[in-house]
Protein backbone atom coordinates (compact mmCIF):
# COMPACT_ATOMS: atom_id res chain seq x y z
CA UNK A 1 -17.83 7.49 -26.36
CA UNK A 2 -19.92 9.57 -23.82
CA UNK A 3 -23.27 9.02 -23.61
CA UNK A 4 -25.72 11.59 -23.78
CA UNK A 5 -27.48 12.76 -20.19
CA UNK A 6 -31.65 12.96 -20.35
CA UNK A 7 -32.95 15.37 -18.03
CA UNK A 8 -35.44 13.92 -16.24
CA UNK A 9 -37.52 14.82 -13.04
CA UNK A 10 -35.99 13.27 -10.48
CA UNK A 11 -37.27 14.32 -6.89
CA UNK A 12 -35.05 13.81 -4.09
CA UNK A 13 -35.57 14.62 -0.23
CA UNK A 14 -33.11 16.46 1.30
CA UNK A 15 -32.08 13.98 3.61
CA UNK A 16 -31.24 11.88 0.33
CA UNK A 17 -29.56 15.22 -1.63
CA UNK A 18 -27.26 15.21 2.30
CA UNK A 19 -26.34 11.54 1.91
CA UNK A 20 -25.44 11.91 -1.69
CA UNK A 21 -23.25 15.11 -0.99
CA UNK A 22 -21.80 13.28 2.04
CA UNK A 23 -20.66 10.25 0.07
CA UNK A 24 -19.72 11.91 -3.15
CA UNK A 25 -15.85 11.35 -2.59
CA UNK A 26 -16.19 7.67 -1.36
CA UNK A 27 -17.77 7.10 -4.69
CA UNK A 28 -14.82 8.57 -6.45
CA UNK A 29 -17.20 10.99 -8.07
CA UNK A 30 -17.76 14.63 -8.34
CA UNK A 31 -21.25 15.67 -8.97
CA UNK A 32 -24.48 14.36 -7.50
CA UNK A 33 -25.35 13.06 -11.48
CA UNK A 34 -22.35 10.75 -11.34
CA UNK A 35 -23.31 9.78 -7.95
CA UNK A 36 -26.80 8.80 -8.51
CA UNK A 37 -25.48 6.42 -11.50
CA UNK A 38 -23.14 4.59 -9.93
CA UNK A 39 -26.05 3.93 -7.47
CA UNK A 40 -28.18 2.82 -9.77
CA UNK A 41 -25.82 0.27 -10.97
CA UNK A 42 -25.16 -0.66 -8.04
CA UNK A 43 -28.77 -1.43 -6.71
CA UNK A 44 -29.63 -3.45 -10.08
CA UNK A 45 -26.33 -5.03 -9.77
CA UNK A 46 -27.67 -6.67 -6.63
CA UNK A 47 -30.95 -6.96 -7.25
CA UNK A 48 -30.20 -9.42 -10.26
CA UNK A 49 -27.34 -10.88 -8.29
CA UNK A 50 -28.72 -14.68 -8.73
CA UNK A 51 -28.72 -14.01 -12.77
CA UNK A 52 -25.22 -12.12 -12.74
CA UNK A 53 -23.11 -13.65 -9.88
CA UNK A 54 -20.39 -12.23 -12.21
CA UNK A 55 -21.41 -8.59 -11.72
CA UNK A 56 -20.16 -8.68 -7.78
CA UNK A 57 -17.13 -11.17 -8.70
CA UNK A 58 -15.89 -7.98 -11.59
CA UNK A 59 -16.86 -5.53 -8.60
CA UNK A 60 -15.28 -7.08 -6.16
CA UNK A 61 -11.98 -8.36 -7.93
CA UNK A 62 -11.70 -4.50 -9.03
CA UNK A 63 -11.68 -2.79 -5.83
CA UNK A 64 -9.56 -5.58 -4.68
CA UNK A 65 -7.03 -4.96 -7.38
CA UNK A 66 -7.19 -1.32 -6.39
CA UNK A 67 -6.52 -2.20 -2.63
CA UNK A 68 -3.12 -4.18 -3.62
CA UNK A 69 -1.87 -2.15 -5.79
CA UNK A 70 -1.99 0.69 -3.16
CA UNK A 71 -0.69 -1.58 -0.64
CA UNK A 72 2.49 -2.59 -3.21
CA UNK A 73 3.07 1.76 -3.64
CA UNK A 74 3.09 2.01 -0.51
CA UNK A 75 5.16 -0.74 1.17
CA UNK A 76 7.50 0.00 -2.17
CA UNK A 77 7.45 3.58 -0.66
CA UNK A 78 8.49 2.83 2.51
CA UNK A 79 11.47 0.69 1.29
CA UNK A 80 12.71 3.53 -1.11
CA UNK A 81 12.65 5.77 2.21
CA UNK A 82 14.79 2.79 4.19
CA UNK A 83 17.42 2.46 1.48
CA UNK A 84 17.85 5.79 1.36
CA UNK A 85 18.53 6.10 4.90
CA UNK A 86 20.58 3.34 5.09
CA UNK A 87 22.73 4.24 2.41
CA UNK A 88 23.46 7.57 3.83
CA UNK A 89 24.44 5.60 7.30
CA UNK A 90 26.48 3.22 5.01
CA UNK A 91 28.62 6.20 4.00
CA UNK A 92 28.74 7.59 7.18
CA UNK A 93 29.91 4.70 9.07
CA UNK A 94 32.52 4.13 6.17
CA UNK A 95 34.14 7.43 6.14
CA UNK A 96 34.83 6.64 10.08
CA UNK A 97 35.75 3.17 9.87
CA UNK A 98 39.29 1.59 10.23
CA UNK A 99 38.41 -1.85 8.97
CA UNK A 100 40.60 -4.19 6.92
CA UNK A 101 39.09 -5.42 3.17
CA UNK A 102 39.26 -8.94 5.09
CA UNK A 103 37.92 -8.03 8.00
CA UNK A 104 34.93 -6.63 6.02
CA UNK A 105 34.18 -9.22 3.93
CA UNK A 106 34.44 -11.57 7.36
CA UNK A 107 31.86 -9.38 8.91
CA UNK A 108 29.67 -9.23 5.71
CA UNK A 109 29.73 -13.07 5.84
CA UNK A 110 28.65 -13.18 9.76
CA UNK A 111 25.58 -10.55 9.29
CA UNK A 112 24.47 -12.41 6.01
CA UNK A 113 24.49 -15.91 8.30
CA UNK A 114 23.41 -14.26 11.24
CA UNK A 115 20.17 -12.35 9.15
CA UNK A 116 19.30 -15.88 7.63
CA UNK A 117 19.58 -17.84 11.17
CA UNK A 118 17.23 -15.13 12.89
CA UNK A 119 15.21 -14.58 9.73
CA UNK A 120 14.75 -10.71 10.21
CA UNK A 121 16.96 -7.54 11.60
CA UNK A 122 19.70 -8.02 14.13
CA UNK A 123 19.25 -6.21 17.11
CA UNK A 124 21.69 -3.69 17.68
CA UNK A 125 22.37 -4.64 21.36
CA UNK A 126 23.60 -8.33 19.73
CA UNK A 127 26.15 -6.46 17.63
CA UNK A 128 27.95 -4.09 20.38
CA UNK A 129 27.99 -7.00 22.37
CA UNK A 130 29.78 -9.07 19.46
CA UNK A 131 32.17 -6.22 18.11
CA UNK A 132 32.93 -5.78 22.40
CA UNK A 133 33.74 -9.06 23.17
CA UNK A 134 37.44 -11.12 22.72
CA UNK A 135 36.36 -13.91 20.27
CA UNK A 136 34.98 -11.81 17.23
């Protein structure tokens, strides 16, 4: 339910009215109404702090809720983007490759153990100098 709006007489400088405008999108609002509300809130939020420790624990947890979950979209973003590009290498390198079903799964086996043993990405200089050298 919506509650009703009373017009009152509110008289604001115009310093204030330029601060208000200025912040109106880091507020998440769109009109100077909504604005001065969430302000208001705000301000008696921490002025009875000591009474309602809650009321900065809810605001708090919220925006940092709001902060993860952006983080998760985007790093869940990013790694959409990297499998795609990877898979279209994948194919590439396949279509070229001359490689035995052993030999494959022997190489699957080394980058799996090599991945774990340096706990991140290979660099690529490690694996021209492998697939170069006598005893791969």
């Amino acid at each position: 339910m919506v509650e009703q709006r009373v017009k009152t007489g509110l008289a604001l400088t115009q310093k204030h009215l330029n601060f208000c405008d200025e912040n109106l999108r880091k507020a998440e609002v769109n009109f100077r109404n909504s604005f001065v509300e969430k302000a208001i809130e705000y301000y008696a939020g921490h002025l009875n702090a000591e009474q309602n420790a809650r009321y900065f624990e809810g605001a708090f947890a919220s925006k940092a809720q709001q902060k993860v979950e952006q983080i998760g979209k985007s790093l869940g973003t990013g790694q959409f983007k990297i499998a795609v590009e990877l898979a279209l290498i994948s194919h590439i390198l396949a279509s070229q490759a001359k490689i035995s079903g052993e030999d494959f799964r022997r190489l699957r086996d080394k980058c799996e153990y090599d991945i774990r043993r340096l706990e991140g990405v290979q660099k690529f200089e490690e694996a021209y100098k492998f697939q170069h050298s006598e005893d791969k």
